[in-house]
Structures are given as C-alpha cells and as structure tokens.
PDB file of N, CA and C in Angstrom:
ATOM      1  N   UNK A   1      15.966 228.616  61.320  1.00  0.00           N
ATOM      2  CA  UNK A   1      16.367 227.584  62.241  1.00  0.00           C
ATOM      3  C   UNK A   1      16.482 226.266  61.481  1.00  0.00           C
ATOM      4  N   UNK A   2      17.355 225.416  61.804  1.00  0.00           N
ATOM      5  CA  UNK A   2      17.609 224.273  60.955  1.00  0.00           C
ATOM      6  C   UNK A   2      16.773 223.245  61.574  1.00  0.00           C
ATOM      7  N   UNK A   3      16.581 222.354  60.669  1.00  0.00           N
ATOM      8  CA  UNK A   3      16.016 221.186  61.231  1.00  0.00           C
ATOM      9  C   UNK A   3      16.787 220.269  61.657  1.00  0.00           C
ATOM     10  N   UNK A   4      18.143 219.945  61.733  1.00  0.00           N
ATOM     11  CA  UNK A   4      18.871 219.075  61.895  1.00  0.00           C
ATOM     12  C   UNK A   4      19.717 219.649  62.939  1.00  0.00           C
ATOM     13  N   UNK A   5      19.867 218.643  64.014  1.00  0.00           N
ATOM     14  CA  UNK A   5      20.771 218.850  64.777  1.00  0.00           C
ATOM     15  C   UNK A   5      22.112 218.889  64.455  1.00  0.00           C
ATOM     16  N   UNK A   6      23.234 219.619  64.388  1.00  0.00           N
ATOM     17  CA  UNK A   6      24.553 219.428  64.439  1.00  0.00           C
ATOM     18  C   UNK A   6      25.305 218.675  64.763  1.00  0.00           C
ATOM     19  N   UNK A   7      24.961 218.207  66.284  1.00  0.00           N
ATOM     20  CA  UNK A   7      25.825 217.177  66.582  1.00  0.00           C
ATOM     21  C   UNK A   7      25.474 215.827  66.022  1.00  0.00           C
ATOM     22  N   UNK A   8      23.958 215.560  65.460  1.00  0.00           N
ATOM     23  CA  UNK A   8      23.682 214.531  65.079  1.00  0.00           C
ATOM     24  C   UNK A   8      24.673 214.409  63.485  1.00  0.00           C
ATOM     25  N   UNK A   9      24.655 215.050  63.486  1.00  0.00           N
ATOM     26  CA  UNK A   9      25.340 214.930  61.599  1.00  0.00           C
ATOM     27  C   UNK A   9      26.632 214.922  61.939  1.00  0.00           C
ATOM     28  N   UNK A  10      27.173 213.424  60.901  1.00  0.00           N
ATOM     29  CA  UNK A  10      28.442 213.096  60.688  1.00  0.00           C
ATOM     30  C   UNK A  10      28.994 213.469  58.998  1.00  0.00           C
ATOM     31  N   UNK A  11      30.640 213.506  59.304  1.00  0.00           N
ATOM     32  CA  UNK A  11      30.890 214.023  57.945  1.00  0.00           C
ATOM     33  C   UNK A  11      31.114 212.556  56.916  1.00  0.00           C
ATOM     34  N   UNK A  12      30.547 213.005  55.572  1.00  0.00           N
ATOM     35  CA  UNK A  12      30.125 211.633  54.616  1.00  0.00           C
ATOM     36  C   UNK A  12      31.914 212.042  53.590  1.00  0.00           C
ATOM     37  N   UNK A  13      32.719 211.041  54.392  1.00  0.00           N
ATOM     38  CA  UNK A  13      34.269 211.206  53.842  1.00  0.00           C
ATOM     39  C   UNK A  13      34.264 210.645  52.731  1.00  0.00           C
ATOM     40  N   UNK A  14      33.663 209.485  52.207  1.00  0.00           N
ATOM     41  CA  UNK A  14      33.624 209.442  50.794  1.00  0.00           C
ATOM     42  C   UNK A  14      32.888 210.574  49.918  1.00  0.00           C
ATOM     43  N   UNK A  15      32.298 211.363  50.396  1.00  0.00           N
ATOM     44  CA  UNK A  15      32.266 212.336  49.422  1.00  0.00           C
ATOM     45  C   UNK A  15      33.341 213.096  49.500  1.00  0.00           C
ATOM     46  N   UNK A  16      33.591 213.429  50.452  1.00  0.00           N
ATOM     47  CA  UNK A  16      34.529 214.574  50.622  1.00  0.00           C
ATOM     48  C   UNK A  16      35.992 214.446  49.839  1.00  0.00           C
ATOM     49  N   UNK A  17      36.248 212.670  49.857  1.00  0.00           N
ATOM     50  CA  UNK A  17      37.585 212.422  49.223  1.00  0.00           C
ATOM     51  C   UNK A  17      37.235 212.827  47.725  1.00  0.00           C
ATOM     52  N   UNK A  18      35.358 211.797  47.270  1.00  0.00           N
ATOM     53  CA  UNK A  18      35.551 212.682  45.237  1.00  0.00           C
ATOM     54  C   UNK A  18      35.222 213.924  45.094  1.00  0.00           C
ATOM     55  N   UNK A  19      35.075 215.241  46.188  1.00  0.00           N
ATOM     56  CA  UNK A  19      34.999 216.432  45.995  1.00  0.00           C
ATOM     57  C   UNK A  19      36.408 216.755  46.178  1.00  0.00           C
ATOM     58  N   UNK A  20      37.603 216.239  46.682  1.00  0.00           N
ATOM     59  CA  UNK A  20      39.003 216.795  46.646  1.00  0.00           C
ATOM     60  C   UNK A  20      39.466 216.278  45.439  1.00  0.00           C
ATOM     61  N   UNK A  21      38.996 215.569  44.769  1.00  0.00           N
ATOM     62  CA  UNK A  21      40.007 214.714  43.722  1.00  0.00           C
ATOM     63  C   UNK A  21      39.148 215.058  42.136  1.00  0.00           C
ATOM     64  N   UNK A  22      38.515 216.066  42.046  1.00  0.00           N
ATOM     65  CA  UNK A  22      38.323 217.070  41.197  1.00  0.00           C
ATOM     66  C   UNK A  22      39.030 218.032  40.627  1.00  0.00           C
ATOM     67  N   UNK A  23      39.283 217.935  39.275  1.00  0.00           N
ATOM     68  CA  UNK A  23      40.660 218.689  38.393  1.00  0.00           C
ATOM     69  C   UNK A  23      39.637 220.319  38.978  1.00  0.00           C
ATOM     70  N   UNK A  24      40.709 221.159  39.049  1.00  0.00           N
ATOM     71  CA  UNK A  24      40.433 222.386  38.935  1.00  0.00           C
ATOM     72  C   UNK A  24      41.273 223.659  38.382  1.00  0.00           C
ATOM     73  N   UNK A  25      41.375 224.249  37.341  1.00  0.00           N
ATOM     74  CA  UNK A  25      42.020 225.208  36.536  1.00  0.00           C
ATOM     75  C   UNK A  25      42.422 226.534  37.766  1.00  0.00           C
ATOM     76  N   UNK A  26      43.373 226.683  37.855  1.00  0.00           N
ATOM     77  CA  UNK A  26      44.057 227.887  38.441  1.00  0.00           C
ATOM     78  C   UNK A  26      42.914 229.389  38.018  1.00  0.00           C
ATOM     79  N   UNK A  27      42.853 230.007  38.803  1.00  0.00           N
ATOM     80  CA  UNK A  27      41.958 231.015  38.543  1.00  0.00           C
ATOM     81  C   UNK A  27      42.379 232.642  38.296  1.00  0.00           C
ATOM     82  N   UNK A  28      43.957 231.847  38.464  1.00  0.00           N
ATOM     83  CA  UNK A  28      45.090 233.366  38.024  1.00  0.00           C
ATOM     84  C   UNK A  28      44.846 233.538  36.568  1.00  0.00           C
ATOM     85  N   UNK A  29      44.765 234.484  36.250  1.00  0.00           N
ATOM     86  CA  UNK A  29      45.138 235.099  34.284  1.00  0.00           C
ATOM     87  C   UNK A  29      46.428 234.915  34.119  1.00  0.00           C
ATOM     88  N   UNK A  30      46.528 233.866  33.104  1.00  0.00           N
ATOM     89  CA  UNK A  30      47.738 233.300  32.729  1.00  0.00           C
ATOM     90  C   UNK A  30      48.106 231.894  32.651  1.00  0.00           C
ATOM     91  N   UNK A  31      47.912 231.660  34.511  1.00  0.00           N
ATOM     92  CA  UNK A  31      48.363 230.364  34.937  1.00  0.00           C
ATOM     93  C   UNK A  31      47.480 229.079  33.578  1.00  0.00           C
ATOM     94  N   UNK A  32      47.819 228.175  33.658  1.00  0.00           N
ATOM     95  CA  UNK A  32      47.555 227.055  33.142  1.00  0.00           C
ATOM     96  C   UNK A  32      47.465 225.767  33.663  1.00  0.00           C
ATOM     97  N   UNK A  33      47.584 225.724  34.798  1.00  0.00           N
ATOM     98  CA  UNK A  33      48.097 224.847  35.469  1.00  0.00           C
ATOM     99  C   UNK A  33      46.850 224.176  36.296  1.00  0.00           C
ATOM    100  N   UNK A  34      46.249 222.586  36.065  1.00  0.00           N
ATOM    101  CA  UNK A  34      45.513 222.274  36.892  1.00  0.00           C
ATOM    102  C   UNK A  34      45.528 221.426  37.850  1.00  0.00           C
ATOM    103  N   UNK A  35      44.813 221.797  38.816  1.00  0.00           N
ATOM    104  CA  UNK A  35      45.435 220.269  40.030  1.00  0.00           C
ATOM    105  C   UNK A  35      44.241 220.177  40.764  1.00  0.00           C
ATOM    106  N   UNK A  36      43.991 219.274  41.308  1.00  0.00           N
ATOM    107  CA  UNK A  36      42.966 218.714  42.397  1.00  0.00           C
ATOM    108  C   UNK A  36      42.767 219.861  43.615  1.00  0.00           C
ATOM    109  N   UNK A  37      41.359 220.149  43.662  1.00  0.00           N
ATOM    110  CA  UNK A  37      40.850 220.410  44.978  1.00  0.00           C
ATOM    111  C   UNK A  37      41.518 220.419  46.335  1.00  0.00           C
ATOM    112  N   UNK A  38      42.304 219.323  46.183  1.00  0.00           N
ATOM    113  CA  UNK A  38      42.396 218.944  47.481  1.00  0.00           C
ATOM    114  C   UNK A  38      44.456 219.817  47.501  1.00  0.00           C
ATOM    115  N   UNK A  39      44.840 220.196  46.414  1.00  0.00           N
ATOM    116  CA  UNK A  39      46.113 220.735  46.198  1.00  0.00           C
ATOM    117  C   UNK A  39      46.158 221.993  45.500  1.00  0.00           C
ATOM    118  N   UNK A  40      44.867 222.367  45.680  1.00  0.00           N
ATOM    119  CA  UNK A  40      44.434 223.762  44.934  1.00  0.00           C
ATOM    120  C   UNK A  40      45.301 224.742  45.650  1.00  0.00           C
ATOM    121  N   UNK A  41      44.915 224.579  47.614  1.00  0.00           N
ATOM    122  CA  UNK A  41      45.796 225.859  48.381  1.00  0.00           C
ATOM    123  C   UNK A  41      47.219 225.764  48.056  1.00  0.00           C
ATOM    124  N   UNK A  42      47.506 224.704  47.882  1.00  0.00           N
ATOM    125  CA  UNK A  42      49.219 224.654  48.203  1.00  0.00           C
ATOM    126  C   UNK A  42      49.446 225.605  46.509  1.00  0.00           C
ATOM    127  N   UNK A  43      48.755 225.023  45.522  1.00  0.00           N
ATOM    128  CA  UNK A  43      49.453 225.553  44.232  1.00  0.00           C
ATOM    129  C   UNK A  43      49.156 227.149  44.315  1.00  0.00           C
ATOM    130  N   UNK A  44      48.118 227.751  45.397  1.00  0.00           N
ATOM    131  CA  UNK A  44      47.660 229.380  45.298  1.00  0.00           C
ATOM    132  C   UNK A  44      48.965 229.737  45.490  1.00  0.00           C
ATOM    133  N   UNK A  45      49.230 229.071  46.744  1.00  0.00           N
ATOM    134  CA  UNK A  45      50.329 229.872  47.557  1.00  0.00           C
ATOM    135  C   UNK A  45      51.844 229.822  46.651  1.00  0.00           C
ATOM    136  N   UNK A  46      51.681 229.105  45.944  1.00  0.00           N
ATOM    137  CA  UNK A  46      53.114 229.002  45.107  1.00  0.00           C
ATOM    138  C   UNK A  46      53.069 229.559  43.373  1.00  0.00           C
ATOM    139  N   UNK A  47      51.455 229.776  42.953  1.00  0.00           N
ATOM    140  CA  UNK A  47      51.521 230.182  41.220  1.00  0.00           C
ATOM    141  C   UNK A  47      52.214 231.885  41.334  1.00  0.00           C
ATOM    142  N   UNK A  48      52.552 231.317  40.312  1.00  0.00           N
ATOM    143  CA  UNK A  48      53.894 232.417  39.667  1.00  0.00           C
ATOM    144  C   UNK A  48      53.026 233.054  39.109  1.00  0.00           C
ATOM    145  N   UNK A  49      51.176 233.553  38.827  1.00  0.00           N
ATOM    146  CA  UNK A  49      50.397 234.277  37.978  1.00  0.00           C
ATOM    147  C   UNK A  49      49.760 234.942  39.298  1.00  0.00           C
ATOM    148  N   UNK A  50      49.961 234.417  40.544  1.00  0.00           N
ATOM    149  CA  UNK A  50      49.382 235.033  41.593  1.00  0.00           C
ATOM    150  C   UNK A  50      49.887 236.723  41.843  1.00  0.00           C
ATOM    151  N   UNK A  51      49.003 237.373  42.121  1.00  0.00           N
ATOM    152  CA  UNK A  51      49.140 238.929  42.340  1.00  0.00           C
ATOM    153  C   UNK A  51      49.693 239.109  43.922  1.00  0.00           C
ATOM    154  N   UNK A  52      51.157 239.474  43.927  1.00  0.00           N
ATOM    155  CA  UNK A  52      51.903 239.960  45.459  1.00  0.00           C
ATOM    156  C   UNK A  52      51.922 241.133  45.608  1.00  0.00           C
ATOM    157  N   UNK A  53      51.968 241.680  46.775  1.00  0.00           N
ATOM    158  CA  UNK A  53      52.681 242.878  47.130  1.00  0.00           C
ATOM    159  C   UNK A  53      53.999 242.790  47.399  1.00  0.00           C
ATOM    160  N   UNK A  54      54.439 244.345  47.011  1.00  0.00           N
ATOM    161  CA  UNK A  54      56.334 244.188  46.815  1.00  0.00           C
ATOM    162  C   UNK A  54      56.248 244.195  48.829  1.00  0.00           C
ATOM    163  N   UNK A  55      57.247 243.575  49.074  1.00  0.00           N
ATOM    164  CA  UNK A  55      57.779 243.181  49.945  1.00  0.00           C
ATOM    165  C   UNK A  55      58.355 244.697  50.959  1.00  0.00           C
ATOM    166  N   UNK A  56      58.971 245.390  50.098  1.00  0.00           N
ATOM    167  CA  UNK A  56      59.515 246.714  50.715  1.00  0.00           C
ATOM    168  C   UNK A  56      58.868 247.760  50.692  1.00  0.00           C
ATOM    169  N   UNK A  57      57.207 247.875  50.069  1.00  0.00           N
ATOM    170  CA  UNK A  57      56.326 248.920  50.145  1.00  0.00           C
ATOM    171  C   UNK A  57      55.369 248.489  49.458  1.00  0.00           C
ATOM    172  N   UNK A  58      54.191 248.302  50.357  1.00  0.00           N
ATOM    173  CA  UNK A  58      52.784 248.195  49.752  1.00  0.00           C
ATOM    174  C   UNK A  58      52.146 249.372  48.958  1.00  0.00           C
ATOM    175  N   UNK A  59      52.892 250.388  48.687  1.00  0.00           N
ATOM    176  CA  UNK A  59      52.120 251.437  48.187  1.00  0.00           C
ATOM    177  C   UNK A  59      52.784 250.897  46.623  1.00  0.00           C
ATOM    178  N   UNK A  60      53.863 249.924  46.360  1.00  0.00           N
ATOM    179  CA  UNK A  60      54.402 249.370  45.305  1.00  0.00           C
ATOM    180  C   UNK A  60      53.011 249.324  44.415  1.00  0.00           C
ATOM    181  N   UNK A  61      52.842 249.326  43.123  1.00  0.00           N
ATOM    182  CA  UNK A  61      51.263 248.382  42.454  1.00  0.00           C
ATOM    183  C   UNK A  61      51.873 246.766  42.515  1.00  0.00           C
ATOM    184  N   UNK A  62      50.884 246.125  42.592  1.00  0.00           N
ATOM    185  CA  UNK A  62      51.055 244.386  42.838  1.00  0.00           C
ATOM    186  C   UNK A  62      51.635 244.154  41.515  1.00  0.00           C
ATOM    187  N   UNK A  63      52.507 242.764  42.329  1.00  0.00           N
ATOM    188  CA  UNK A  63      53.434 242.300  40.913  1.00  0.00           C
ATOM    189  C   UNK A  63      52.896 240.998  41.054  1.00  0.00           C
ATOM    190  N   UNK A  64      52.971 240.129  39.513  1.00  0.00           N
ATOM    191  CA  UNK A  64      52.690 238.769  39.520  1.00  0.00           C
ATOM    192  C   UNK A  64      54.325 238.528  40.063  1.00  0.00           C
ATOM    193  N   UNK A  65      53.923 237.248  40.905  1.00  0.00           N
ATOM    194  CA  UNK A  65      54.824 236.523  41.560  1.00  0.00           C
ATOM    195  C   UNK A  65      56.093 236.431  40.431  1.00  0.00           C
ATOM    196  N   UNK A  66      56.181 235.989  39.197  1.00  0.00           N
ATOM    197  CA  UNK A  66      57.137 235.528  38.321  1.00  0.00           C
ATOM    198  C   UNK A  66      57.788 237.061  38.150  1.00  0.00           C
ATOM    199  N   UNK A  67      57.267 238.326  38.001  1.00  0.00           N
ATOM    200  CA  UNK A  67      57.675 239.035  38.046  1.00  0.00           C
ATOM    201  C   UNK A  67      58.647 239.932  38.942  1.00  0.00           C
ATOM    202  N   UNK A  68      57.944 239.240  40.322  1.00  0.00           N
ATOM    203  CA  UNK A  68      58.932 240.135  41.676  1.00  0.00           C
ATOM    204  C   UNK A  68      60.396 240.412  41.503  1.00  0.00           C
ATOM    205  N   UNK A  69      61.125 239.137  41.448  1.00  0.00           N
ATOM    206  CA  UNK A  69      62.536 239.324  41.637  1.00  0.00           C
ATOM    207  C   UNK A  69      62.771 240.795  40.412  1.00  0.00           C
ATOM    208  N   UNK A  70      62.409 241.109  39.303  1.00  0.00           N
ATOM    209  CA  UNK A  70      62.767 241.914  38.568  1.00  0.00           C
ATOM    210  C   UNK A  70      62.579 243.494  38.702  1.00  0.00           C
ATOM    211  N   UNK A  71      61.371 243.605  39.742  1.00  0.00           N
ATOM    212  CA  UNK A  71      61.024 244.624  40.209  1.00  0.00           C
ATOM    213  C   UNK A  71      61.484 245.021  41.095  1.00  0.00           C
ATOM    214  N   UNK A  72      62.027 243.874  42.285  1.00  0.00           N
ATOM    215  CA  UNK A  72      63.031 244.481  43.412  1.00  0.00           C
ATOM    216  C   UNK A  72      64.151 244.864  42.757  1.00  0.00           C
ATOM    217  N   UNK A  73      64.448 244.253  41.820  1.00  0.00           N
ATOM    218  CA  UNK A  73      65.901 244.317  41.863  1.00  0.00           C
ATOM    219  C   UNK A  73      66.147 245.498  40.732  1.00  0.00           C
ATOM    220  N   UNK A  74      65.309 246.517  39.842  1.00  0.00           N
ATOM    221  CA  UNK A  74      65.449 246.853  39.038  1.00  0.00           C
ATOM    222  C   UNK A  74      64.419 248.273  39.120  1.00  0.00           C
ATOM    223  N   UNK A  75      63.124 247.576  39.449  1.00  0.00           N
ATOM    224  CA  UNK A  75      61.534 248.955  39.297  1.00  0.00           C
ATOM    225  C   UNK A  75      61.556 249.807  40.333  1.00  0.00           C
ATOM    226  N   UNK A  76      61.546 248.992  41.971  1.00  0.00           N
ATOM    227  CA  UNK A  76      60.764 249.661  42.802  1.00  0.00           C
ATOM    228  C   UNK A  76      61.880 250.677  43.435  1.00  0.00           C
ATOM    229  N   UNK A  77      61.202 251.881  43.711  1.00  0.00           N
ATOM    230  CA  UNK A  77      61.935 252.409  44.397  1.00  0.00           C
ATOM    231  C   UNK A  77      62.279 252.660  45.912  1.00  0.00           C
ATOM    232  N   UNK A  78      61.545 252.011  46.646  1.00  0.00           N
ATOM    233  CA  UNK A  78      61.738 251.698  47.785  1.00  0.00           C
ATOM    234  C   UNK A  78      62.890 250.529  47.871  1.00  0.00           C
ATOM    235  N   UNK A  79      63.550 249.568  46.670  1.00  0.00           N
ATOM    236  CA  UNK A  79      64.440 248.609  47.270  1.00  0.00           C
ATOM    237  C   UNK A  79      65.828 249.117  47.612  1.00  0.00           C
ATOM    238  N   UNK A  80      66.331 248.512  48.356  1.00  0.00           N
ATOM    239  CA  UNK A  80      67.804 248.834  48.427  1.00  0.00           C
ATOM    240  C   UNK A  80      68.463 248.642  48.173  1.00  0.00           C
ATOM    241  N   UNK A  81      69.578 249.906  48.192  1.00  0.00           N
ATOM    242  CA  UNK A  81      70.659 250.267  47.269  1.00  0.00           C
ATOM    243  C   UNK A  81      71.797 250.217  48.073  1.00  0.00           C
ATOM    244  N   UNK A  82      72.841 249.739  47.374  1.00  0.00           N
ATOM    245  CA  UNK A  82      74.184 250.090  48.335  1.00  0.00           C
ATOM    246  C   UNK A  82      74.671 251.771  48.400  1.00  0.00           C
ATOM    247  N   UNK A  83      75.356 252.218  49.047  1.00  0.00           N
ATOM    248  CA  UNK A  83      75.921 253.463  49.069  1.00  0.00           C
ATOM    249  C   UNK A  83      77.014 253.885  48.305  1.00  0.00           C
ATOM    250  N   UNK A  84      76.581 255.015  46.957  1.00  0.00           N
ATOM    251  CA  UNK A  84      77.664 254.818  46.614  1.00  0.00           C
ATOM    252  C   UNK A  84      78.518 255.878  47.381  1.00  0.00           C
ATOM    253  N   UNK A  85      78.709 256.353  48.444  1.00  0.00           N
ATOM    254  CA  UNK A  85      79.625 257.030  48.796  1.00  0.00           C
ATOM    255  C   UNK A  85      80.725 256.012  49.788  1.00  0.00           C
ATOM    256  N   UNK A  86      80.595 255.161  49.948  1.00  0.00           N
ATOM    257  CA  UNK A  86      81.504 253.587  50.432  1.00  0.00           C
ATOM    258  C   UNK A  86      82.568 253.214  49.088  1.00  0.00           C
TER     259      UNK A  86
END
C-alpha cells in the first residue's frame, strides 16, 4: 500500500521536460541514429533497422524495414504476380 495519495501528487514538468531532452541511441542493430527521449517513438516507428513483418504473410521471416521493398518485390512468395496467361 502506498503512502501517498494519488490525487495529492502533481506531475514535476520540469523534470519531465530534462528526462525528454536526453540523447538516446536507437536500440535497433545497425541503426546509428540518436535523438531525444521525447522523439525516440516517432524515430521507432520510422528506423529503417527496425524488424517488420512482410505485409502479405506473417509466416514471411521479419525483414528490416530498409530491406522490405526488395523482398516484396523479389523474395517473398506470397507477393503478387501478374498473370502471365493475359
């Protein structure tokens, strides 16, 4: 049980601003790339070292993001193909 009430506690925003504004190294193998705490999610969602699933079959093995376009368009065999009987 805590000793502190919840509602009594307010959030201390000057900390919170020098805990966002802390360099932090990408945690992908590879990436290099560092950015602030506070821009860490946005860069997850966009590093090119991040591990995806192929788009047209999760049973695909995960591709790093920089890699996808080459795997749809070339590896996986679930992508699609035109017909060649057209």
């Amino acid at each position: 049980m805590s000793r502190y009430n919840t509602r009594e506690l307010t959030p201390n925003i000057p900390m919170r601003r020098l805990i966002n504004e802390i360099v932090i190294q990408c945690k992908n193998e590879g990436c290099e790339v560092q950015c602030t705490k506070a821009n860490l999610a946005k860069h997850v969602q966009e590093c090119l070292y991040a591990e995806v699933f192929c788009p047209n079959s999760r049973t695909c093995k995960r591709q790093l993001r920089k890699d996808l376009q080459s795997h749809l368009a070339a590896e996986c065999e679930y992508r699609i193909i035109d017909c060649i009987l057209n």
